[in-house]
PDB file of N, CA and C in Angstrom:
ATOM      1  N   UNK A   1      -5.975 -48.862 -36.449  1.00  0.00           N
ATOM      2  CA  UNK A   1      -5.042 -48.050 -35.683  1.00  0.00           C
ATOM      3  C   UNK A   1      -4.099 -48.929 -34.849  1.00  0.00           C
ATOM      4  N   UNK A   2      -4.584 -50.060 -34.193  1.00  0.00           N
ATOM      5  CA  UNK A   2      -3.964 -50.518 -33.622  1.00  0.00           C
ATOM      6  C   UNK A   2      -2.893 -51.737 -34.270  1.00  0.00           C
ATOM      7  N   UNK A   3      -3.386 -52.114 -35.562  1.00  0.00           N
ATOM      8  CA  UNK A   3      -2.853 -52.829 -36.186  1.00  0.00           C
ATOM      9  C   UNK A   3      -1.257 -52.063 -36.873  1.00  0.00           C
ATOM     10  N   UNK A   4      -0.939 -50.798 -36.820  1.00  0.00           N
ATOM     11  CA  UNK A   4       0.095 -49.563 -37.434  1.00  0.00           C
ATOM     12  C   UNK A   4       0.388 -49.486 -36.383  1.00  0.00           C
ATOM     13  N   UNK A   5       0.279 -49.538 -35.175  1.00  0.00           N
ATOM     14  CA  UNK A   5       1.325 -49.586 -33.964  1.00  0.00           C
ATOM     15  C   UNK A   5       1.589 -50.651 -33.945  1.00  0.00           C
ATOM     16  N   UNK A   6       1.190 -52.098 -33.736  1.00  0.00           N
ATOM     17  CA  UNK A   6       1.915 -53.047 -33.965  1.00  0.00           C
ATOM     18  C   UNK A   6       2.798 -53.322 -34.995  1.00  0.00           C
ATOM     19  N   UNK A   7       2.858 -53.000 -36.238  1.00  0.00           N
ATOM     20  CA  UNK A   7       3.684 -53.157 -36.769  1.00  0.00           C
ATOM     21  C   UNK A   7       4.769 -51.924 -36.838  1.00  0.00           C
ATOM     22  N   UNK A   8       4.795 -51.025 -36.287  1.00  0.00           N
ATOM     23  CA  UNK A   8       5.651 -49.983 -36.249  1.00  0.00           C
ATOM     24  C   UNK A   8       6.614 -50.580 -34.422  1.00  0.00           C
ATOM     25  N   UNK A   9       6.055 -51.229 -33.955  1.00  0.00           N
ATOM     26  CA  UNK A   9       6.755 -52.383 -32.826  1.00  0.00           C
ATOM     27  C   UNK A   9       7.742 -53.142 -33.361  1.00  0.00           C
ATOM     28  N   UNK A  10       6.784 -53.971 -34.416  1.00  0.00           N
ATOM     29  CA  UNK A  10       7.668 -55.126 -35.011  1.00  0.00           C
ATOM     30  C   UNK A  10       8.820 -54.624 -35.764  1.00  0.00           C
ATOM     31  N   UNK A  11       8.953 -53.574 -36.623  1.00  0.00           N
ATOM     32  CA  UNK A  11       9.781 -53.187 -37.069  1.00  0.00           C
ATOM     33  C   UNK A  11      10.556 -52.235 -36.116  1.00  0.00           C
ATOM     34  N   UNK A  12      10.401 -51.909 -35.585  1.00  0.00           N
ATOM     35  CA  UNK A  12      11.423 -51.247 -34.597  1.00  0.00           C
ATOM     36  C   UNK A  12      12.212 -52.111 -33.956  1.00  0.00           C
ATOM     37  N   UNK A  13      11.435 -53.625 -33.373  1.00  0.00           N
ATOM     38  CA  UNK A  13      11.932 -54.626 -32.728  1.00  0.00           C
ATOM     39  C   UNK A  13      13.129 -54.801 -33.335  1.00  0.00           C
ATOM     40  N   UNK A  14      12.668 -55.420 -34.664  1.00  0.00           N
ATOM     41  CA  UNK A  14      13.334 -55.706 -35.971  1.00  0.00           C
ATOM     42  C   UNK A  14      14.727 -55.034 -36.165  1.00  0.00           C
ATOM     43  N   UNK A  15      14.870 -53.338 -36.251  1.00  0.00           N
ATOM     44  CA  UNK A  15      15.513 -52.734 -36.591  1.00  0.00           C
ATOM     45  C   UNK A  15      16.257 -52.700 -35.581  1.00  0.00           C
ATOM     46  N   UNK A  16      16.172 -52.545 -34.351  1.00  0.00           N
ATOM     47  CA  UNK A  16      16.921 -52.608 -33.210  1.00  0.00           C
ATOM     48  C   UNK A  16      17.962 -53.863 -33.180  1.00  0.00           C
ATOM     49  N   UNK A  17      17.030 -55.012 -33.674  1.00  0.00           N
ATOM     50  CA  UNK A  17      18.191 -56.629 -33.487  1.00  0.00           C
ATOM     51  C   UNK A  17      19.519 -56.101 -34.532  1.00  0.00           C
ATOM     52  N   UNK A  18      18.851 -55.916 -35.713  1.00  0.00           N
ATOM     53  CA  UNK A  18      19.762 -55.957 -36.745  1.00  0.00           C
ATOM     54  C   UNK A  18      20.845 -54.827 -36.341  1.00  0.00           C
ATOM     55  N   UNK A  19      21.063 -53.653 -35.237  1.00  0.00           N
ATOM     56  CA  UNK A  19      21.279 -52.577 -34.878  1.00  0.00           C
ATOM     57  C   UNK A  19      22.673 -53.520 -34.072  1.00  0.00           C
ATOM     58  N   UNK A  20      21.936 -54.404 -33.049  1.00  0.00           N
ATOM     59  CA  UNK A  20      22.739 -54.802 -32.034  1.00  0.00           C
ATOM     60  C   UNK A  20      23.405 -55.900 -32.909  1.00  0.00           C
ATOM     61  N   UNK A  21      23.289 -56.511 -33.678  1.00  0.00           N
ATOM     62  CA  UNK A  21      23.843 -57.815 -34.182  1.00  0.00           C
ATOM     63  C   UNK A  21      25.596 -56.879 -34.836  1.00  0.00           C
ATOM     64  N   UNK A  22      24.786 -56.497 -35.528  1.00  0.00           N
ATOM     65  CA  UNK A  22      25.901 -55.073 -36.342  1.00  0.00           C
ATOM     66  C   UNK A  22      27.023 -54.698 -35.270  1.00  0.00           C
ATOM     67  N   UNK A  23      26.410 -54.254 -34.356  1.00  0.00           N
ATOM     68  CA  UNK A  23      27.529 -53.284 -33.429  1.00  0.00           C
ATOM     69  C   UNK A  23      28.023 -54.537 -32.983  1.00  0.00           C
ATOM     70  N   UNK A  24      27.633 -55.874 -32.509  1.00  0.00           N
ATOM     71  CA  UNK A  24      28.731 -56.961 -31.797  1.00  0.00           C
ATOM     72  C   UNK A  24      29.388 -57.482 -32.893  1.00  0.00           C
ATOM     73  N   UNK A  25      29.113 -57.655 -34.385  1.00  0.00           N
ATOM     74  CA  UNK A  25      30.199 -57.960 -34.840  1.00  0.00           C
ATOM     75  C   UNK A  25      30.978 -56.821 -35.297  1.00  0.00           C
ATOM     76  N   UNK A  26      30.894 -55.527 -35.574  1.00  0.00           N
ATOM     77  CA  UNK A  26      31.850 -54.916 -36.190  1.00  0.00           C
ATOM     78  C   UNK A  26      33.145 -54.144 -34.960  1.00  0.00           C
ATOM     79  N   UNK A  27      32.329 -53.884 -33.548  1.00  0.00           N
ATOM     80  CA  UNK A  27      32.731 -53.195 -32.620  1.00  0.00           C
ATOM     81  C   UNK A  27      34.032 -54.275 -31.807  1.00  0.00           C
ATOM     82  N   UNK A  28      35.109 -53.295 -31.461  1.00  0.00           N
ATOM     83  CA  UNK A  28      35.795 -53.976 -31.111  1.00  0.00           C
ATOM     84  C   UNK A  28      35.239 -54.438 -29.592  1.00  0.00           C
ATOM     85  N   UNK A  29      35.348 -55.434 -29.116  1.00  0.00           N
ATOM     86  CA  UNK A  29      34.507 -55.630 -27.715  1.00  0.00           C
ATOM     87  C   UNK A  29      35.875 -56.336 -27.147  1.00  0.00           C
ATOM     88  N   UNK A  30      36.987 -56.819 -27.945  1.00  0.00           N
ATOM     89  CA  UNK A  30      37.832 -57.754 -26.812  1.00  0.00           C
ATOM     90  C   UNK A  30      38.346 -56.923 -25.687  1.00  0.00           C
ATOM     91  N   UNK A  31      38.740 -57.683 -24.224  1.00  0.00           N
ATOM     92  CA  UNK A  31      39.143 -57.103 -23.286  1.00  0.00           C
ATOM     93  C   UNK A  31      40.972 -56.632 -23.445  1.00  0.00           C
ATOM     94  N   UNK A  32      41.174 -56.175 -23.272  1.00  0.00           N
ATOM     95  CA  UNK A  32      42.691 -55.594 -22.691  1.00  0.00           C
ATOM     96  C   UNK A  32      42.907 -56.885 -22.335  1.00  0.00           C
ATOM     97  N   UNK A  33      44.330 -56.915 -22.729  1.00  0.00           N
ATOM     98  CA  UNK A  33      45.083 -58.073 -21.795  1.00  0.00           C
ATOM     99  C   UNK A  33      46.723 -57.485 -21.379  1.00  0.00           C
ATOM    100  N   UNK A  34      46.557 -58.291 -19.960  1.00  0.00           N
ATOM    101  CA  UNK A  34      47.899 -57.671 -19.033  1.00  0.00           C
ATOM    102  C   UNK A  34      48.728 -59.439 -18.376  1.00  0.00           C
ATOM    103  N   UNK A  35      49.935 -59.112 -18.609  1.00  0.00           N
ATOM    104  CA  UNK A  35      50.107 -60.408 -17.797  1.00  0.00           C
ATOM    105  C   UNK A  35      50.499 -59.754 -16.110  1.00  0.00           C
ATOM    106  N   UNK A  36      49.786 -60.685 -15.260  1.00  0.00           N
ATOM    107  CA  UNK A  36      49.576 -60.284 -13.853  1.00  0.00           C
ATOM    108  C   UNK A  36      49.850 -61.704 -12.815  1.00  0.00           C
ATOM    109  N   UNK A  37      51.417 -61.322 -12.422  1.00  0.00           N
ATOM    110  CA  UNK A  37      52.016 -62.133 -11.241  1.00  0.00           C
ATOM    111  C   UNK A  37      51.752 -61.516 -10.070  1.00  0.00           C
ATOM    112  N   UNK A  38      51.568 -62.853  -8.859  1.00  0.00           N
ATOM    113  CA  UNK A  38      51.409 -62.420  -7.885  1.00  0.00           C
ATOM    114  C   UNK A  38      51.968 -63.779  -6.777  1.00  0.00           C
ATOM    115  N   UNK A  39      52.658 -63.299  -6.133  1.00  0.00           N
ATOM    116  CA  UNK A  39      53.587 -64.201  -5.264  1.00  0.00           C
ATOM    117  C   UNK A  39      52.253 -64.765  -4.208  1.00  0.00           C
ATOM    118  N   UNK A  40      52.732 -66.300  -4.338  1.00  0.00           N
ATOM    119  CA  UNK A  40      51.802 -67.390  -3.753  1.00  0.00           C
ATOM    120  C   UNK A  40      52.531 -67.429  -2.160  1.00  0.00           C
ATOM    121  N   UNK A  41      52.021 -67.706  -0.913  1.00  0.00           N
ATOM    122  CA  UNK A  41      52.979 -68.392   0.461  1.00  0.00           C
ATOM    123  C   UNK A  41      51.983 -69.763   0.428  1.00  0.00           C
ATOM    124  N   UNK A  42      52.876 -70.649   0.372  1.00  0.00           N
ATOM    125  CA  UNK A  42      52.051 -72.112   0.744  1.00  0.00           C
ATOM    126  C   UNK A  42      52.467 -72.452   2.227  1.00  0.00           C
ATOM    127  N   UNK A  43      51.908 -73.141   3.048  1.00  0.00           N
ATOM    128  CA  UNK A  43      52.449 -73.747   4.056  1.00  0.00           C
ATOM    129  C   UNK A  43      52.405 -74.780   4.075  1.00  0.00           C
ATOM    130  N   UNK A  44      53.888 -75.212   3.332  1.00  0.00           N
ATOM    131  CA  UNK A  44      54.640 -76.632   3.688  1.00  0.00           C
ATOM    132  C   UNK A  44      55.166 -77.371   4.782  1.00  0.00           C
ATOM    133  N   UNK A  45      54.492 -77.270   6.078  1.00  0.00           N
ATOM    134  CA  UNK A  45      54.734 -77.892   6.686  1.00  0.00           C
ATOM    135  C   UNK A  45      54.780 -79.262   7.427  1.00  0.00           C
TER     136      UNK A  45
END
């Protein structure tokens, strides 16, 4: 009995990696990009 829950673990483990590996390469994950100025004051004195 306990040996069919462990392996119903391992394969779930299993099935889950291959789940997440999948979704990071097919899913788009890049961020938005913006170009973003912002006025500097230095003190040159």
């Amino acid at each position: 009995m306990v040996g069919r829950i462990l392996k119903a673990l391992v394969v779930l483990g299993l099935l889950g990696f291959v789940a997440l590996t999948g979704y990071a390469y097919l899913a788009d994950l890049s961020p938005e990009q913006s170009q973003v100025t912002v006025p500097v004051t230095l003190n040159a004195d």
